[in-house]
N, C-alpha and C. Protein backbone atom coordinates (compact mmCIF):
# COMPACT_ATOMS: atom_id res chain seq x y z
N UNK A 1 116.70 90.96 83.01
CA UNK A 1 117.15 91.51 81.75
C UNK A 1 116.14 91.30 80.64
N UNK A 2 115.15 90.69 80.78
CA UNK A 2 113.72 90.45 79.77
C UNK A 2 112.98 91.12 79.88
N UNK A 3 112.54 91.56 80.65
CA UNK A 3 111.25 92.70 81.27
C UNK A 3 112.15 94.26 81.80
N UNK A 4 111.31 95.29 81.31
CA UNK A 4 110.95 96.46 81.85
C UNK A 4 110.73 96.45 83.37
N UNK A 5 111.26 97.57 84.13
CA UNK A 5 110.63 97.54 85.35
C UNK A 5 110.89 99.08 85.59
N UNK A 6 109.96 99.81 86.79
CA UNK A 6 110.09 101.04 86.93
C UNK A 6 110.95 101.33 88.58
N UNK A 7 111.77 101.49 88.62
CA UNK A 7 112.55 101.61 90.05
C UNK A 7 111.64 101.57 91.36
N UNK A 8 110.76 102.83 91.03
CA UNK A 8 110.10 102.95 92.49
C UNK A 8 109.29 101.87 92.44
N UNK A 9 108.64 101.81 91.44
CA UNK A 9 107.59 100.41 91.65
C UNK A 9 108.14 99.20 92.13
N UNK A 10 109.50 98.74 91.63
CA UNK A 10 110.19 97.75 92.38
C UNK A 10 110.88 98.06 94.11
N UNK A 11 111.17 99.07 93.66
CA UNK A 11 111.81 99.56 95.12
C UNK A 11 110.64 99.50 96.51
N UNK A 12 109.69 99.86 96.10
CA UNK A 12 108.11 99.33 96.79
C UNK A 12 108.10 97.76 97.24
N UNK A 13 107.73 97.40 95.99
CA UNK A 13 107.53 95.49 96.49
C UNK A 13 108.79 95.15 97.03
N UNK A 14 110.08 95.63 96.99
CA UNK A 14 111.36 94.72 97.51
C UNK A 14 111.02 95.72 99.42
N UNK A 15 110.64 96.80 99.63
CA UNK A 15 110.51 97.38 101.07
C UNK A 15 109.92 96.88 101.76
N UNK A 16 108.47 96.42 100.74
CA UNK A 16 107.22 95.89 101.25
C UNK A 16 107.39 94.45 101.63
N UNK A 17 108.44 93.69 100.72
CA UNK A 17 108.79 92.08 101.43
C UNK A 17 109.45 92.53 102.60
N UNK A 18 110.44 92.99 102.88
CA UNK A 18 111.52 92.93 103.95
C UNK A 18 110.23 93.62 104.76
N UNK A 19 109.66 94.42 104.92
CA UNK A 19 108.83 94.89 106.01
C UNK A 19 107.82 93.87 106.50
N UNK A 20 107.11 92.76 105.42
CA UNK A 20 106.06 92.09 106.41
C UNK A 20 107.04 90.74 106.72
N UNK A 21 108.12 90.92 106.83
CA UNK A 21 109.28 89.62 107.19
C UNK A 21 110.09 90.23 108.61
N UNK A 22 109.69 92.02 108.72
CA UNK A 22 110.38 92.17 110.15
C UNK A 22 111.34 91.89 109.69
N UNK A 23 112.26 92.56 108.47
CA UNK A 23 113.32 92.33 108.26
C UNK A 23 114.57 94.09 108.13
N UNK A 24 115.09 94.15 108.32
CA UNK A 24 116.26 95.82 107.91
C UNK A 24 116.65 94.72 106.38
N UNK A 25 116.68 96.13 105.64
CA UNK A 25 117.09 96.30 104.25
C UNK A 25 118.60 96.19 104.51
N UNK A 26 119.70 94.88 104.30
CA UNK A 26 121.10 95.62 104.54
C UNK A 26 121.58 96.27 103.54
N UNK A 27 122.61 97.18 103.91
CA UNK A 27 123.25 97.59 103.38
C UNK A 27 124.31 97.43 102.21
N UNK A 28 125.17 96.74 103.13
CA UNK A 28 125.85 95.68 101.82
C UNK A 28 125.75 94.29 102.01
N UNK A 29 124.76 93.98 100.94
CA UNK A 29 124.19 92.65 101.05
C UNK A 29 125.38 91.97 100.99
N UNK A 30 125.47 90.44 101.31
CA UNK A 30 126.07 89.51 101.16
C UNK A 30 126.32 89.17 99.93
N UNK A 31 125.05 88.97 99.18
CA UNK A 31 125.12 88.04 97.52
C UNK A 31 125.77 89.07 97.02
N UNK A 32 125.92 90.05 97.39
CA UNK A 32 126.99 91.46 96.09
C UNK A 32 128.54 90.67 96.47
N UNK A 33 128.68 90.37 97.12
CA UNK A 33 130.19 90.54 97.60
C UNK A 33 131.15 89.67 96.24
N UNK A 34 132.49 89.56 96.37
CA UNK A 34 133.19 89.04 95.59
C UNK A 34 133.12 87.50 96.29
N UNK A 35 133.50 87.48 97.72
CA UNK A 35 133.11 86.12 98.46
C UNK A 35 131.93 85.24 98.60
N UNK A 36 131.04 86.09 97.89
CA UNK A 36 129.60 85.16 97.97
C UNK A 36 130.45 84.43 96.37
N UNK A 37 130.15 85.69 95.47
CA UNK A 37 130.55 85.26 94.32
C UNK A 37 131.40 83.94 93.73
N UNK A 38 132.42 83.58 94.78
CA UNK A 38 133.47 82.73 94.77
C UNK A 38 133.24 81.23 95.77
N UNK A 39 132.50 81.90 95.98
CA UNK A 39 132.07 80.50 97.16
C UNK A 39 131.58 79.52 96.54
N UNK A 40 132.35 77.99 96.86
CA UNK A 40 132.67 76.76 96.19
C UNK A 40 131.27 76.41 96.32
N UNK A 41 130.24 76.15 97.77
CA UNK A 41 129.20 75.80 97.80
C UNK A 41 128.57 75.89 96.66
N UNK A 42 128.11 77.55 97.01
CA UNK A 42 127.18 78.21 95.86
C UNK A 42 127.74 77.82 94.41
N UNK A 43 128.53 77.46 93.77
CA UNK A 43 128.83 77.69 92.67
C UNK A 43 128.46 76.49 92.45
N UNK A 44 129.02 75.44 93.14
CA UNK A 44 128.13 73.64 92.86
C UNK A 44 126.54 74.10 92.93
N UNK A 45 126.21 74.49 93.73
CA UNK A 45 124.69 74.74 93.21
C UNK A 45 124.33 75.19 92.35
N UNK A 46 124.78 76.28 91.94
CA UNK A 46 124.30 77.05 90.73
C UNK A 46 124.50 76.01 89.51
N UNK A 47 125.70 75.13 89.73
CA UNK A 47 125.82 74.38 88.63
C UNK A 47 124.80 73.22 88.74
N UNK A 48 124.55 72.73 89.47
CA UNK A 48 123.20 72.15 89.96
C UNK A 48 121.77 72.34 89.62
N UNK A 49 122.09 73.71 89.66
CA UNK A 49 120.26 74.28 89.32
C UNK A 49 120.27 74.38 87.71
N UNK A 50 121.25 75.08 87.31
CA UNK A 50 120.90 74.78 85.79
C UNK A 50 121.21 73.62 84.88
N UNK A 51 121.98 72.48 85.63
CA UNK A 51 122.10 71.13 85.04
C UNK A 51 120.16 70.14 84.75
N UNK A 52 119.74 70.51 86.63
CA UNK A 52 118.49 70.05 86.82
C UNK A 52 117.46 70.82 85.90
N UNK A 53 117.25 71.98 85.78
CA UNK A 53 116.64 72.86 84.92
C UNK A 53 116.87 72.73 83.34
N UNK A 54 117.64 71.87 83.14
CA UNK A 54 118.42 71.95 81.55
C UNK A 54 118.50 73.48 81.55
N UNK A 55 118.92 75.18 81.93
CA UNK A 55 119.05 75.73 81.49
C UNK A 55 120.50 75.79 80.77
N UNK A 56 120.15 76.19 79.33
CA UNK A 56 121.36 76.82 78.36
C UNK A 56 121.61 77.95 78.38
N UNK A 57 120.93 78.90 78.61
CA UNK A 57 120.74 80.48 78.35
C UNK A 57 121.04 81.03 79.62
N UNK A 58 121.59 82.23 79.29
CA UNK A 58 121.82 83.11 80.70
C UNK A 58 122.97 83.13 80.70
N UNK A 59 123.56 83.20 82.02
CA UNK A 59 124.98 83.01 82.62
C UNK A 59 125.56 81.72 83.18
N UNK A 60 126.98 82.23 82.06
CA UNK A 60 127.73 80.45 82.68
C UNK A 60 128.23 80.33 83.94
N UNK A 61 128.54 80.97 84.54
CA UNK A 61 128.96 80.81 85.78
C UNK A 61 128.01 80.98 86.75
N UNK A 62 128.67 81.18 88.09
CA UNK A 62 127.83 82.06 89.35
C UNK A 62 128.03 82.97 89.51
N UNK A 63 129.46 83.10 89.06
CA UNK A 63 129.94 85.00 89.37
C UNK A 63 129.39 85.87 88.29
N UNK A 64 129.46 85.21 87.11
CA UNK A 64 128.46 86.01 86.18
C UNK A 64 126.70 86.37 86.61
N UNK A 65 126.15 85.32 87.14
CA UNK A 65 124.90 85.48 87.50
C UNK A 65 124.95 86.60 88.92
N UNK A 66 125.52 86.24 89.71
CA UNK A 66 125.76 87.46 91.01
C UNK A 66 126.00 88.52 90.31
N UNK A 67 127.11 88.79 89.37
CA UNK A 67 126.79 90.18 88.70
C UNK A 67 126.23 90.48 88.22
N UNK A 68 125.24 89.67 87.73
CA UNK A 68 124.17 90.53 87.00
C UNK A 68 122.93 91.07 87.84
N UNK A 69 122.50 90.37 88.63
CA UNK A 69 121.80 90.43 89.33
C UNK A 69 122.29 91.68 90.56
N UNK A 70 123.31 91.92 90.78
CA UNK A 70 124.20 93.27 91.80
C UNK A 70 123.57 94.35 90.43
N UNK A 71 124.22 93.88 89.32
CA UNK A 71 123.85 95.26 88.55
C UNK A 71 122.43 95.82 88.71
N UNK A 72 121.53 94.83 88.72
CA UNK A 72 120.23 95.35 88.64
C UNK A 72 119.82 95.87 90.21
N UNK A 73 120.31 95.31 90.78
CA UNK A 73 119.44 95.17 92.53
C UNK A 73 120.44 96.29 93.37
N UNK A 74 121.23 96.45 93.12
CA UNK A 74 122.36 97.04 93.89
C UNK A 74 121.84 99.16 93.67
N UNK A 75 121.28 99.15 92.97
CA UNK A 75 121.31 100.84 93.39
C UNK A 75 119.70 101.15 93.80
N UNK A 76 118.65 99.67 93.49
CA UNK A 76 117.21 100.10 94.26
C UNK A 76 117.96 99.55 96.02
N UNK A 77 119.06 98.65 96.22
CA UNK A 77 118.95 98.51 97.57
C UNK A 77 119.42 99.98 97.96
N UNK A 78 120.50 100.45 97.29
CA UNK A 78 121.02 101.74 97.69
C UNK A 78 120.13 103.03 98.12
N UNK A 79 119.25 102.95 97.40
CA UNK A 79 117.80 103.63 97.08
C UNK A 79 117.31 103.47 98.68
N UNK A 80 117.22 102.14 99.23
CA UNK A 80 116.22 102.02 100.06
C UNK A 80 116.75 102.37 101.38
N UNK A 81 117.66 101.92 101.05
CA UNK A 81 119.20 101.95 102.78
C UNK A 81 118.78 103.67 102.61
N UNK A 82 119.38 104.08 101.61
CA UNK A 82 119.59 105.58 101.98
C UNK A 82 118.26 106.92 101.96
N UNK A 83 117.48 106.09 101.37
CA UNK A 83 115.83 106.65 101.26
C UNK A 83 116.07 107.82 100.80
N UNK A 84 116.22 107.55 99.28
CA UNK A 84 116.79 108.47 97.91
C UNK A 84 115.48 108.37 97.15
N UNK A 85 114.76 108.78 96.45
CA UNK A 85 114.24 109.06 95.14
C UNK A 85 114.43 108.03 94.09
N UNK A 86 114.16 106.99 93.73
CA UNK A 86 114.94 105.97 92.41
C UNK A 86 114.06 106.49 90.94
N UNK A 87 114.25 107.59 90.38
CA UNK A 87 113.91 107.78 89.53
C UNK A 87 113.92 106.95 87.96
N UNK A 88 114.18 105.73 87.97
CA UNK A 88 115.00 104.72 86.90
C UNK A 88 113.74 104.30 86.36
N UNK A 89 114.75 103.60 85.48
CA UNK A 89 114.03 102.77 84.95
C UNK A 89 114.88 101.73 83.92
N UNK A 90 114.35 100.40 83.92
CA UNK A 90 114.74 99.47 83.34
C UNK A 90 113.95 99.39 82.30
N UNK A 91 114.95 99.22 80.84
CA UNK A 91 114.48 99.08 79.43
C UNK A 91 114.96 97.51 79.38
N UNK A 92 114.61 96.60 79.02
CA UNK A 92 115.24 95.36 78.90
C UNK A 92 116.33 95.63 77.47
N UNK A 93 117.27 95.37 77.68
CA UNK A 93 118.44 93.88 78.48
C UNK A 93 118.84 95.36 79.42
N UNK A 94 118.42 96.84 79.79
CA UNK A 94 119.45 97.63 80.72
C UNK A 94 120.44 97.87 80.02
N UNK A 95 121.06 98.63 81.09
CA UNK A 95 121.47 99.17 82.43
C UNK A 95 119.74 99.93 82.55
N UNK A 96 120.04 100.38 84.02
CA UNK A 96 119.14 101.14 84.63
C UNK A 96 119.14 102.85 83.93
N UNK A 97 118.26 103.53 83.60
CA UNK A 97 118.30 104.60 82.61
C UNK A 97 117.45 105.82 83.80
N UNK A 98 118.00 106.87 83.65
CA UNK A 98 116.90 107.99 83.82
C UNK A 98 115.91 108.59 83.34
């Protein structure tokens, strides 16, 4: 949400990791879900990482941070699964714009 980014240009470097990892792009990722979101683990961590980090800023929760992060990532994965065109573009703080 700080930086600009151009879809395809990201949609590139996120193909280009999963490809030299021998990895498939899924579909519906895990971290989107409402159950990642809610999961006791993850959420002690998250509270973990920004206790250790002193971060203040951002998102208070985990489910807030999973959504934000679905908002941004969720239509270049869509992009890639379905090998669409991502004409976007990110203006910081977003949404994704045409």
């Amino acid at each position: 949400r700080q930086f600009d980014f151009d879809g395809e240009t990201l949609a590139a470097a996120i193909a280009e990791t999963f490809s030299k990892r021998h990895t498939d792009i899924p579909a519906d990722p895990i971290a989107f879900t409402e159950t990642f979101m809610k999961d006791e683990t993850k959420t002690a961590q998250w509270k973990a990482f920004l206790r250790k980090n002193r971060m203040t800023d951002g998102a208070d929760t985990f489910a807030e941070a999973v959504h934000a992060v679905s908002a941004f990532l969720k239509p270049v994965v869509e992009h890639l699964v379905n090998h669409q065109p991502l004409p976007l573009t990110w203006k910081e703080p977003g949404p994704w714009q045409v």
